[in-house]
Each structure stands twice: as structure tokens, then as C-alpha cells.
PDB file of N, CA and C in Angstrom:
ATOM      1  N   UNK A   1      23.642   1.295 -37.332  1.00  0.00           N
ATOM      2  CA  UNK A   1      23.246   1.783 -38.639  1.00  0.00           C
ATOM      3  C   UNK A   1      23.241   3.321 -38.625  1.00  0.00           C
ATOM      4  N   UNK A   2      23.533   4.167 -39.681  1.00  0.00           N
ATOM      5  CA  UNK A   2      23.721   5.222 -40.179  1.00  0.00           C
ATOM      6  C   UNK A   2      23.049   5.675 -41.322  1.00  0.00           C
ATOM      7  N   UNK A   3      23.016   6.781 -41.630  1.00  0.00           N
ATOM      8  CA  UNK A   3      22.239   7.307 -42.390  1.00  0.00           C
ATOM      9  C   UNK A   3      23.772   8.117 -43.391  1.00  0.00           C
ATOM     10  N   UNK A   4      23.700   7.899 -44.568  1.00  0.00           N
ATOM     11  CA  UNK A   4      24.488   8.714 -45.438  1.00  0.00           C
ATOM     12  C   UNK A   4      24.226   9.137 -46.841  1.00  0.00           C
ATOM     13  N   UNK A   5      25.106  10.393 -47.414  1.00  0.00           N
ATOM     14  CA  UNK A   5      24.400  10.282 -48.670  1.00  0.00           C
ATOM     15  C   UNK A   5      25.943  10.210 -49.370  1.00  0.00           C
ATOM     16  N   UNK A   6      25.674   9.338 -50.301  1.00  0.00           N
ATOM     17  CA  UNK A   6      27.110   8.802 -51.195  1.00  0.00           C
ATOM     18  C   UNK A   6      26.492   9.758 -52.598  1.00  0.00           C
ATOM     19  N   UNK A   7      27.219  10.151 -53.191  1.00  0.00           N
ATOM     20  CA  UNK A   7      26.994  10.809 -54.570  1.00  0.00           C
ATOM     21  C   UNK A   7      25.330  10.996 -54.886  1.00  0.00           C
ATOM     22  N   UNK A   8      24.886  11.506 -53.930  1.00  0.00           N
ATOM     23  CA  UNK A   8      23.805  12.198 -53.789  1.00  0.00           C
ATOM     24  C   UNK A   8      22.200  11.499 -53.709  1.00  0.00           C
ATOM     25  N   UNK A   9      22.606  10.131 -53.097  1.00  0.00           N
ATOM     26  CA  UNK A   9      21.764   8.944 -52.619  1.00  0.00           C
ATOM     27  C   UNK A   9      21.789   9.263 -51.108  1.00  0.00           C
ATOM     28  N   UNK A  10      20.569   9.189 -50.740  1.00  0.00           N
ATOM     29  CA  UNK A  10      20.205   8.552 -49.135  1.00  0.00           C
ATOM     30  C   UNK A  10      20.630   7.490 -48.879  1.00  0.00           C
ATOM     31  N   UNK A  11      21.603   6.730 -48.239  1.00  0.00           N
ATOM     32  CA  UNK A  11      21.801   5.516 -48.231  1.00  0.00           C
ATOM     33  C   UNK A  11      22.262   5.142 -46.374  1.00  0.00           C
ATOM     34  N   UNK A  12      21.599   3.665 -46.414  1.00  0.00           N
ATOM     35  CA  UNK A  12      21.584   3.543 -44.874  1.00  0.00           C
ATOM     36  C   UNK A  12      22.929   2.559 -45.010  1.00  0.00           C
ATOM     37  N   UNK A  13      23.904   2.739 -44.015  1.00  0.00           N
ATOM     38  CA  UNK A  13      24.873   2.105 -43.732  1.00  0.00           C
ATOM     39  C   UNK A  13      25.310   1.829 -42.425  1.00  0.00           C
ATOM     40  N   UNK A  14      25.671   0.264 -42.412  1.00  0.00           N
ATOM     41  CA  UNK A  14      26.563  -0.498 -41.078  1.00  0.00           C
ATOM     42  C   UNK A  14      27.476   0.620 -40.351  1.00  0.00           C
ATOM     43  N   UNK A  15      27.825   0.158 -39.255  1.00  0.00           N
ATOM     44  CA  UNK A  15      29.015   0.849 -38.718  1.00  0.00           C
ATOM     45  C   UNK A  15      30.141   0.801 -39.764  1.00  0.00           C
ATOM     46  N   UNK A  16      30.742  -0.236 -40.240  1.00  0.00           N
ATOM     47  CA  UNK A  16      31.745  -0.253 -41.006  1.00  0.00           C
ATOM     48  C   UNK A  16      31.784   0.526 -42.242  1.00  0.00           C
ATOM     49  N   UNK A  17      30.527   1.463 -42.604  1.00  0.00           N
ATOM     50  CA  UNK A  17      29.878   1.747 -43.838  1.00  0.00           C
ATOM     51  C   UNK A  17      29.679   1.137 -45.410  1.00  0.00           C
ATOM     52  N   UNK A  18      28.950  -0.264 -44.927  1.00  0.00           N
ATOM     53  CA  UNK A  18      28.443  -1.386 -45.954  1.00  0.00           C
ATOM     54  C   UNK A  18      26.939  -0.834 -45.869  1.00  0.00           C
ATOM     55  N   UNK A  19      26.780  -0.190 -47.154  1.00  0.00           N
ATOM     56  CA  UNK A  19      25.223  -0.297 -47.645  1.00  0.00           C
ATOM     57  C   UNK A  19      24.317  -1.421 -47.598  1.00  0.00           C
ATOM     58  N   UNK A  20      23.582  -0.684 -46.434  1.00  0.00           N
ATOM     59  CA  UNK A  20      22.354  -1.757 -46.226  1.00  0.00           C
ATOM     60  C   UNK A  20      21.532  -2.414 -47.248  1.00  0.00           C
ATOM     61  N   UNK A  21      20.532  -1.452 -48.513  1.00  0.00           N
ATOM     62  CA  UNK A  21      20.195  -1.955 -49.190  1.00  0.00           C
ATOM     63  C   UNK A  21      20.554  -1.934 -51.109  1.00  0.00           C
ATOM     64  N   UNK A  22      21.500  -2.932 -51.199  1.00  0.00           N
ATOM     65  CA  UNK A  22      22.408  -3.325 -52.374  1.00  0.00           C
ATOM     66  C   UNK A  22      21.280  -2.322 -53.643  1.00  0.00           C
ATOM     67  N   UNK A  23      19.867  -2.410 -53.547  1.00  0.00           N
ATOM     68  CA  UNK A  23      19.503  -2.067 -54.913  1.00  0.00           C
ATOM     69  C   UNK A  23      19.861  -0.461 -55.477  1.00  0.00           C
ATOM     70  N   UNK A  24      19.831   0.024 -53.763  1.00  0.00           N
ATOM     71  CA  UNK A  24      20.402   1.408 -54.154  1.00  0.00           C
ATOM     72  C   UNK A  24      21.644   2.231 -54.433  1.00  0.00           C
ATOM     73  N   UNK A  25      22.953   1.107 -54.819  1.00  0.00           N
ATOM     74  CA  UNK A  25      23.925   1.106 -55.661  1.00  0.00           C
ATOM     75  C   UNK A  25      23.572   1.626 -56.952  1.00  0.00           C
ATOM     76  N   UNK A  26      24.915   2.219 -57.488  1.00  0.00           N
ATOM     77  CA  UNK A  26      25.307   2.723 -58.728  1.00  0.00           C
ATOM     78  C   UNK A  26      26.384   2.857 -58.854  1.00  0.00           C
ATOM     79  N   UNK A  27      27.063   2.917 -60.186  1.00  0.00           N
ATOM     80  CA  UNK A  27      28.880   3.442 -60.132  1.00  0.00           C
ATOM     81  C   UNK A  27      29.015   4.672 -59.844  1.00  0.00           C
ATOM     82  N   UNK A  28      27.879   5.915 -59.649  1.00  0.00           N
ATOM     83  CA  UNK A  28      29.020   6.968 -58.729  1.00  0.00           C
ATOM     84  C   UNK A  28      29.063   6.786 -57.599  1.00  0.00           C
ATOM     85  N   UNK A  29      27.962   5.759 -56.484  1.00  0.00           N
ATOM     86  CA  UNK A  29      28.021   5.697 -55.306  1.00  0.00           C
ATOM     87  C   UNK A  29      29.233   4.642 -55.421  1.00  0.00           C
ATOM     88  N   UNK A  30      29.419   3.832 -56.116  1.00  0.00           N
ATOM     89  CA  UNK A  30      31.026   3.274 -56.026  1.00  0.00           C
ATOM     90  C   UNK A  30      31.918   3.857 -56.286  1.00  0.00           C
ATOM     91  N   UNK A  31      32.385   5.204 -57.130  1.00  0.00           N
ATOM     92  CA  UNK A  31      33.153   5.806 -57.066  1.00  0.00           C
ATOM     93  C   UNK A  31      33.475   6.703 -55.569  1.00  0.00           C
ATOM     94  N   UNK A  32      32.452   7.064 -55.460  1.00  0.00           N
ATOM     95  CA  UNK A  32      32.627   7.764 -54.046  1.00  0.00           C
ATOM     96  C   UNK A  32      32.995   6.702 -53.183  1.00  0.00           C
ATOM     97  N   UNK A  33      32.924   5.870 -52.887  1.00  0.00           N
ATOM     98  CA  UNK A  33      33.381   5.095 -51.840  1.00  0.00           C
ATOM     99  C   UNK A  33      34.404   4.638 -52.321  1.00  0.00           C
ATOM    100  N   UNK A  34      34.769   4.395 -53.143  1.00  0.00           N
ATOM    101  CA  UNK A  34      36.333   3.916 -53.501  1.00  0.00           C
ATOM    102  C   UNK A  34      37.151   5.233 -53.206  1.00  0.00           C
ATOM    103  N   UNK A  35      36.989   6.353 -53.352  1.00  0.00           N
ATOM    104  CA  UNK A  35      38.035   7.369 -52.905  1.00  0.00           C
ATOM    105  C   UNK A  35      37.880   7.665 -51.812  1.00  0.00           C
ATOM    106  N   UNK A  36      37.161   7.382 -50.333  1.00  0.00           N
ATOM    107  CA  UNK A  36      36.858   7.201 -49.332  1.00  0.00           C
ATOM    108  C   UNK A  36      38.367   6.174 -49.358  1.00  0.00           C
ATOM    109  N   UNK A  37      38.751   5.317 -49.648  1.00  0.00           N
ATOM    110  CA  UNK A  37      39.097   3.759 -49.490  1.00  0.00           C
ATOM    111  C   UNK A  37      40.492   3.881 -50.448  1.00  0.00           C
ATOM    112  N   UNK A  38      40.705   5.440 -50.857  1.00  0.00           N
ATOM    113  CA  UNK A  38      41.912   5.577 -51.623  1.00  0.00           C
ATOM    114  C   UNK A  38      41.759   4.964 -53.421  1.00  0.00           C
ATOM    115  N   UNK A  39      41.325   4.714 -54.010  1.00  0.00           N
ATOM    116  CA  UNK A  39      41.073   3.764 -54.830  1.00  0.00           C
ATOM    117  C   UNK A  39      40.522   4.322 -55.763  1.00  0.00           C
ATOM    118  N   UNK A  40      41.316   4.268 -57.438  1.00  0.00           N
ATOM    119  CA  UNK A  40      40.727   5.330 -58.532  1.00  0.00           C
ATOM    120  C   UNK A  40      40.311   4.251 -59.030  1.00  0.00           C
ATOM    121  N   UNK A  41      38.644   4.093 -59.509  1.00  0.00           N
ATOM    122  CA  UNK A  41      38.319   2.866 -60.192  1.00  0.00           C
ATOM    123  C   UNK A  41      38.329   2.790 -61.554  1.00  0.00           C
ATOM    124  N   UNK A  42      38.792   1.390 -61.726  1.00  0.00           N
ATOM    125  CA  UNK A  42      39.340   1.279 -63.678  1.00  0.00           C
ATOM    126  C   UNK A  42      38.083   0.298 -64.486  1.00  0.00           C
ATOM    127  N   UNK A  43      37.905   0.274 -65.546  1.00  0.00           N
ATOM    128  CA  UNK A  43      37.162  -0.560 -66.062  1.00  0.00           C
ATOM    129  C   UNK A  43      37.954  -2.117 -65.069  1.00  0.00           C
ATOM    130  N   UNK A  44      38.814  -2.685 -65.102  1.00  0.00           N
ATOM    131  CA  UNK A  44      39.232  -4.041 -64.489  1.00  0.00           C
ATOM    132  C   UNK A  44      38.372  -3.852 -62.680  1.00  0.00           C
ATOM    133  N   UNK A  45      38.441  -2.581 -62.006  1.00  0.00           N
ATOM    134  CA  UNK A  45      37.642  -2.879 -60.714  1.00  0.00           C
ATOM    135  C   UNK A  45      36.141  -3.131 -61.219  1.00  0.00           C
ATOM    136  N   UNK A  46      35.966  -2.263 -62.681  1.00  0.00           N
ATOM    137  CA  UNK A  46      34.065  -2.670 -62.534  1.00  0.00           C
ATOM    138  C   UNK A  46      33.842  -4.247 -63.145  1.00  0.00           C
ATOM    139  N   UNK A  47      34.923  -4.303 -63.143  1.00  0.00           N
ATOM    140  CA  UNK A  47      34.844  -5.916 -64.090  1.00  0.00           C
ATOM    141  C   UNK A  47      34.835  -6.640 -63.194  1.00  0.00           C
ATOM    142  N   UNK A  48      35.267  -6.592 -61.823  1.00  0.00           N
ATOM    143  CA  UNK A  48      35.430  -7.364 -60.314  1.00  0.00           C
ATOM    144  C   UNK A  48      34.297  -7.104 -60.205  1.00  0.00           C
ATOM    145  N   UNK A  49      33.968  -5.874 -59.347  1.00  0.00           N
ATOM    146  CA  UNK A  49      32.646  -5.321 -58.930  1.00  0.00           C
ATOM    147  C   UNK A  49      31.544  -6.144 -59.730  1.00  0.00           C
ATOM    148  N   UNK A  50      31.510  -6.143 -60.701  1.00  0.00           N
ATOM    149  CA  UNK A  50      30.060  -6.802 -61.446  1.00  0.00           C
ATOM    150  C   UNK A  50      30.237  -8.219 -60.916  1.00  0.00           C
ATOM    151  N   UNK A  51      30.948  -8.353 -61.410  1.00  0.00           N
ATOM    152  CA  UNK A  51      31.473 -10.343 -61.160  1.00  0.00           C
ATOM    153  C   UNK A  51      30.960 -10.418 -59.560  1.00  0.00           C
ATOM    154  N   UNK A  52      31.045  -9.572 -58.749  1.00  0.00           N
ATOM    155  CA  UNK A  52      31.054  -9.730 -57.119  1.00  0.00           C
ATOM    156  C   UNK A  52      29.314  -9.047 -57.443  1.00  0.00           C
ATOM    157  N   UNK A  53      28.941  -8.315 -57.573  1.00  0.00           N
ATOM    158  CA  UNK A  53      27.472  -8.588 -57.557  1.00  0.00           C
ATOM    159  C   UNK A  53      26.905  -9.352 -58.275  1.00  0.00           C
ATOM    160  N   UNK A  54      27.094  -9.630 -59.228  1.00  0.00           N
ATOM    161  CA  UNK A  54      26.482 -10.887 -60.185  1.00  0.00           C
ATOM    162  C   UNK A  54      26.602 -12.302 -58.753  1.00  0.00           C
ATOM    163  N   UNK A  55      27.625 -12.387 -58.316  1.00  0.00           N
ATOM    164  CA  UNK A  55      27.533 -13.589 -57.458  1.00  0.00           C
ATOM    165  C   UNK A  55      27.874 -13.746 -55.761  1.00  0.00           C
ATOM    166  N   UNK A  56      26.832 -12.402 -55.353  1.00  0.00           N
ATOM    167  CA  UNK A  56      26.985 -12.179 -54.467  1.00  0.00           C
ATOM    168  C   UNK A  56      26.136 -13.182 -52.970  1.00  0.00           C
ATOM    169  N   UNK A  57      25.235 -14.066 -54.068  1.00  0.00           N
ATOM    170  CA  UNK A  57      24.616 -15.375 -53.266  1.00  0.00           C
ATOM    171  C   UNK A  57      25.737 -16.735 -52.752  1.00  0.00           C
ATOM    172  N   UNK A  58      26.922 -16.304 -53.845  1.00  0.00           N
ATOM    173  CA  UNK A  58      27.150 -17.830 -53.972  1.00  0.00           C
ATOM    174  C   UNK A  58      28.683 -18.027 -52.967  1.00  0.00           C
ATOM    175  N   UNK A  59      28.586 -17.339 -51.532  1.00  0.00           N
ATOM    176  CA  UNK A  59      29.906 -17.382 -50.576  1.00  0.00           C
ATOM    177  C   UNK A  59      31.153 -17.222 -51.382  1.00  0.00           C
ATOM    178  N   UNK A  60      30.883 -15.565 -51.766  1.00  0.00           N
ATOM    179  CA  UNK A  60      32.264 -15.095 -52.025  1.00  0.00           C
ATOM    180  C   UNK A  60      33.792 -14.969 -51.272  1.00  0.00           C
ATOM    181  N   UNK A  61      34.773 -15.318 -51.601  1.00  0.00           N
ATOM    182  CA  UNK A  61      35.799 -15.543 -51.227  1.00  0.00           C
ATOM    183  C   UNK A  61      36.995 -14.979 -52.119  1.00  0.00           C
ATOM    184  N   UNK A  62      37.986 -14.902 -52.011  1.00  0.00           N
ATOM    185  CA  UNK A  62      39.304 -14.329 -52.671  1.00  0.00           C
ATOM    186  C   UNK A  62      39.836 -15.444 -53.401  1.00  0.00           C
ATOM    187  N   UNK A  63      39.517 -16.509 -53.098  1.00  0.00           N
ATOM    188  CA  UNK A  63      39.932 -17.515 -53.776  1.00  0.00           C
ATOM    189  C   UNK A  63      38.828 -17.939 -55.233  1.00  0.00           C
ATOM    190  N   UNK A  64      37.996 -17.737 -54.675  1.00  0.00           N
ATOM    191  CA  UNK A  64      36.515 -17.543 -55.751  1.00  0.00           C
ATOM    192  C   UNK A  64      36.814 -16.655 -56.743  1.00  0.00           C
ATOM    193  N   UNK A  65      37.212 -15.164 -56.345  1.00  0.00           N
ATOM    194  CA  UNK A  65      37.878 -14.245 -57.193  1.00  0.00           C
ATOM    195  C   UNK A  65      38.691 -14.566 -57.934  1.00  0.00           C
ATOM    196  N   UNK A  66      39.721 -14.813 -57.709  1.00  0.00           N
ATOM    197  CA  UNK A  66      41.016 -15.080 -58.224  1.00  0.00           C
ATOM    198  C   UNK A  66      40.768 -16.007 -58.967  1.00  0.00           C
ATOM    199  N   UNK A  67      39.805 -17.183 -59.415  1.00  0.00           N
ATOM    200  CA  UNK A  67      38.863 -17.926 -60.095  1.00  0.00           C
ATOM    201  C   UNK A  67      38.696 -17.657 -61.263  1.00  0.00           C
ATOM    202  N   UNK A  68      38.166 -16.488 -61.177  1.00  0.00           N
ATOM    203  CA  UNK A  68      36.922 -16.047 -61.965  1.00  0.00           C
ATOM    204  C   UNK A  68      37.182 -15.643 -63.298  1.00  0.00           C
ATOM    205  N   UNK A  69      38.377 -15.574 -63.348  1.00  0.00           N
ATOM    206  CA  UNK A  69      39.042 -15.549 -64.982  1.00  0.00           C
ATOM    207  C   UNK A  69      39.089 -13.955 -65.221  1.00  0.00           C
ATOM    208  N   UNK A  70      38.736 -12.931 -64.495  1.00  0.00           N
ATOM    209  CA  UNK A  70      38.645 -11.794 -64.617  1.00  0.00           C
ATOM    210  C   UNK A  70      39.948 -11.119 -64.332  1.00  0.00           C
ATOM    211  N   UNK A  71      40.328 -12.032 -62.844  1.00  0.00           N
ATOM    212  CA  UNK A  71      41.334 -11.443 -62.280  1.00  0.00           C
ATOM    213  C   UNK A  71      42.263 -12.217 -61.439  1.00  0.00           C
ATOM    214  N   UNK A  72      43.551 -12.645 -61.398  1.00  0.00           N
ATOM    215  CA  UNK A  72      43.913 -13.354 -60.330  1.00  0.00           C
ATOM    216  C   UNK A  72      44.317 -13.072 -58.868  1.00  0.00           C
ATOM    217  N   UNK A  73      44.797 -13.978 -58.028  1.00  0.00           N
ATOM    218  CA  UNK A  73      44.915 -13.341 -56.575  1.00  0.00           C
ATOM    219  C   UNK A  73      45.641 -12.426 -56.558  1.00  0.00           C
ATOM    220  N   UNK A  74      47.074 -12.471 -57.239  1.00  0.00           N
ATOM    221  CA  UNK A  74      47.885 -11.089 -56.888  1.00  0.00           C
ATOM    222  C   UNK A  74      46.920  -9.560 -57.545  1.00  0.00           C
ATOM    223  N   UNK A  75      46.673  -9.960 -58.664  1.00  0.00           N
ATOM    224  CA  UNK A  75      45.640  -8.951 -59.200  1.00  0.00           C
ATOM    225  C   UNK A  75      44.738  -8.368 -58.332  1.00  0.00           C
ATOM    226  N   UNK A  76      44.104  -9.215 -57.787  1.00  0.00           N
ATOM    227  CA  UNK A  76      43.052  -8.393 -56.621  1.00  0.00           C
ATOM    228  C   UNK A  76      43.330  -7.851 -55.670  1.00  0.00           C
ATOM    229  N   UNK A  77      44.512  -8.470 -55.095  1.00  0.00           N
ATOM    230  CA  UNK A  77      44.965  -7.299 -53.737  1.00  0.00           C
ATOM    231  C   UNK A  77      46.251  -6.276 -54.361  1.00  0.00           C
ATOM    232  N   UNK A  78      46.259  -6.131 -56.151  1.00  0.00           N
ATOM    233  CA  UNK A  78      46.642  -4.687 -56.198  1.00  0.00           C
ATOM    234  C   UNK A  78      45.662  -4.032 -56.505  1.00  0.00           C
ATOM    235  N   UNK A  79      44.355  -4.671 -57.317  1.00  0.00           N
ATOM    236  CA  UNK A  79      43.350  -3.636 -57.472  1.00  0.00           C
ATOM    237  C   UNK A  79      42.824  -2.675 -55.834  1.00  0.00           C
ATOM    238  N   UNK A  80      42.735  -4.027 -54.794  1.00  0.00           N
ATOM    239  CA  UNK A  80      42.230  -3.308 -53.814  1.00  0.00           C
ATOM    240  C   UNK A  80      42.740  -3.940 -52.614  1.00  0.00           C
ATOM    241  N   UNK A  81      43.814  -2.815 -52.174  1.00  0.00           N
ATOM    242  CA  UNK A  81      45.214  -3.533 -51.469  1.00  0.00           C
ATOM    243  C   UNK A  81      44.387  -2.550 -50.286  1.00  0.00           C
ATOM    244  N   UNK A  82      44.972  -3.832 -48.983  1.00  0.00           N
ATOM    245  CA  UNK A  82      44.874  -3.734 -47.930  1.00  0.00           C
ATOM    246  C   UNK A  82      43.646  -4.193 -47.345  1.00  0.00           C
ATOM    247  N   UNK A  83      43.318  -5.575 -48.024  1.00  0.00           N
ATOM    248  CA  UNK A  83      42.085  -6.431 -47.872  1.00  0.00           C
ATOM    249  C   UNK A  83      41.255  -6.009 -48.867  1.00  0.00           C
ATOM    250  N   UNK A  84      41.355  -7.034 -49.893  1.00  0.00           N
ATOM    251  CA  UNK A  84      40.307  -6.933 -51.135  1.00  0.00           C
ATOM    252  C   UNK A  84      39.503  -7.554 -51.059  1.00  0.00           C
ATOM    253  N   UNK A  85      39.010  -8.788 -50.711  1.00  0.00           N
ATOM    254  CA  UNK A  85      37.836  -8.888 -50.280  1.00  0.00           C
ATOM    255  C   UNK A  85      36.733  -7.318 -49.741  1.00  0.00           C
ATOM    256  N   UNK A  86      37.170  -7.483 -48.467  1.00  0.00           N
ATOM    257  CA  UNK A  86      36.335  -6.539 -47.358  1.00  0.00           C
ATOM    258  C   UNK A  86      35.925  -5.101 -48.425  1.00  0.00           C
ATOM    259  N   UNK A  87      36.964  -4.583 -48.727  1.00  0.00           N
ATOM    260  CA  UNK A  87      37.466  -3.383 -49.559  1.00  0.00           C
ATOM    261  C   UNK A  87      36.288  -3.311 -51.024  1.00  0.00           C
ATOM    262  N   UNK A  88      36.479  -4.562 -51.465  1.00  0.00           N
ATOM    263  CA  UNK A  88      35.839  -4.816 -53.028  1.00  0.00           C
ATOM    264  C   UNK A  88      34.686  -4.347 -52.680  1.00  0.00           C
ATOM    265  N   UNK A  89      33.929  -5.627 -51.636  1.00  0.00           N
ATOM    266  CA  UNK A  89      32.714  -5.574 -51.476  1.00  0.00           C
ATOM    267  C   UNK A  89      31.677  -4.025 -51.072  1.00  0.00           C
ATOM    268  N   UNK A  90      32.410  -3.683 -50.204  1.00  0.00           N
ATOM    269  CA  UNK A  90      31.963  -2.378 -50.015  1.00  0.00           C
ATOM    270  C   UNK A  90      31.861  -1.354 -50.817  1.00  0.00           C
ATOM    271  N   UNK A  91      33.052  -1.551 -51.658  1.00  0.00           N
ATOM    272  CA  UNK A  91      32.695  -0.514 -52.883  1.00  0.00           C
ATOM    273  C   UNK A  91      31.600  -0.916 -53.828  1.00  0.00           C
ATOM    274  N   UNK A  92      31.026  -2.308 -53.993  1.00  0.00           N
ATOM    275  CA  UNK A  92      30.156  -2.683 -54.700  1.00  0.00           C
ATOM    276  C   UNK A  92      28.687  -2.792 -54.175  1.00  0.00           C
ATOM    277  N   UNK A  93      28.803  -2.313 -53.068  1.00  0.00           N
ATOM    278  CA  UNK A  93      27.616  -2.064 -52.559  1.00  0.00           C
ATOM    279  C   UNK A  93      26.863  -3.303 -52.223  1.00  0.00           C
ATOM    280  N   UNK A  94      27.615  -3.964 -51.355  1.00  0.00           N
ATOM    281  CA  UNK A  94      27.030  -5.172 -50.899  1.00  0.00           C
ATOM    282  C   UNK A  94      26.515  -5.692 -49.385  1.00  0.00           C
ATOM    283  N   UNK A  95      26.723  -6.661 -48.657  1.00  0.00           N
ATOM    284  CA  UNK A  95      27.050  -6.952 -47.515  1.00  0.00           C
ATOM    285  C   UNK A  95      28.356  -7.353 -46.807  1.00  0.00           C
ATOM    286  N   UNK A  96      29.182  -6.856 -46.390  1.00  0.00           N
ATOM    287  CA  UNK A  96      30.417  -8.026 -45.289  1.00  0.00           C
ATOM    288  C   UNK A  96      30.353  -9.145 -46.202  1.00  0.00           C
ATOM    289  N   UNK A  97      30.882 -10.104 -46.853  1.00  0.00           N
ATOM    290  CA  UNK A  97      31.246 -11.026 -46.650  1.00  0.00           C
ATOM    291  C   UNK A  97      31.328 -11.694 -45.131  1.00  0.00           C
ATOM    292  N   UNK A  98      30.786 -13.160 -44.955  1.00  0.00           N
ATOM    293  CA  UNK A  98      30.835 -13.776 -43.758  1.00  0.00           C
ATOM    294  C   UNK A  98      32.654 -13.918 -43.371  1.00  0.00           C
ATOM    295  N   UNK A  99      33.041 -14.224 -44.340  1.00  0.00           N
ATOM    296  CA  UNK A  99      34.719 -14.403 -44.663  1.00  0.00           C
ATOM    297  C   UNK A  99      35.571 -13.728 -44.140  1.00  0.00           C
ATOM    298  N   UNK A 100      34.948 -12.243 -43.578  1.00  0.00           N
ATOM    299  CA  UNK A 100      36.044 -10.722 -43.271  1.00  0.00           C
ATOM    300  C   UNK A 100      35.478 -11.187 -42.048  1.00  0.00           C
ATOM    301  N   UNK A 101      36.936 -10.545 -41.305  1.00  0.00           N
ATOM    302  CA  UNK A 101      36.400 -10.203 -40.140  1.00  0.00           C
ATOM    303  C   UNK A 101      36.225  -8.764 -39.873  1.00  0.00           C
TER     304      UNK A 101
END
């Protein structure tokens, strides 16, 4: 664990830099981490992003995504190419998915 400040939050983070505690998310601390991660965010990523915290209990998956009527599979790994899962989540200020390795 680490100590960081994302858009001007104290925030404690994993080695991988997944925010430890989700409540202290916001969209500039997701903006900042999406350009960390290359990634200009559009209303369609906050439309993921919400959808992925709104159901972040219920064993998220890419296939779950691609589901969700928001967005489909090819859709998600152009929103956030080069593992969208892993990628999403982190920008949304969550935990790992059990799913990533």
C-alpha cells in the first residue's frame, strides 16, 4: 500500500494503484487516472464507470459489461483497450476485480 494524491485527494493505493477506499472517488480523481492509463474520458466511459460502481457487489466481468446495454464487448475494449476490465475498474475507483490477474 501507498499513499497518493490523485487530483488533490489523499488517497491510499495497492501496488497496482487501485484505491483502497472506493468512497473517496470522484470524476477528477477518475480523470486523473485515466490519463495515467492514456485514456480521455467521454460521457460513454462515465456511463461504464457508473454501471461498474453501481454493481460493483455483483462479480463483475466483461461479459457482464458487454450485457449491460450500455456498451458491448468490442465497445469496451475500445473504450479501454489493453484490458478493460482491470483498466475500467481502476479508473472507477474500485477494487481488482477477482477476474484480472
Amino acid at each position: 500500500m501507498a499513499q497518493k494524491t490523485i487530483a488533490g485527494v489523499n488517497l491510499e493505493v495497492t501496488d497496482e494503484g487501485y484505491i483502497v477506499d472506493s468512497s473517496k472517488w470522484n470524476e477528477e480523481v477518475a480523470k486523473e487516472i485515466a490519463k495515467e492509463e492514456n485514456i480521455e474520458l467521454t460521457d460513454k466511459h462515465f456511463e461504464v464507470i457508473k454501471f461498474i460502481r453501481d454493481n460493483v457487489d455483483a462479480g463483475l466481468t466483461i461479459r457482464k459489461i458487454g450485457k449491460s446495454g450500455i456498451v458491448d464487448i468490442k465497445g469496451f475494449y475500445d473504450l479501454f483497450p489493453g484490458g478493460p476490465l482491470k483498466i475500467s475498474t481502476k479508473i472507477a475507483g474500485i477494487k481488482k476485480p477477482a477476474s484480472c490477474v
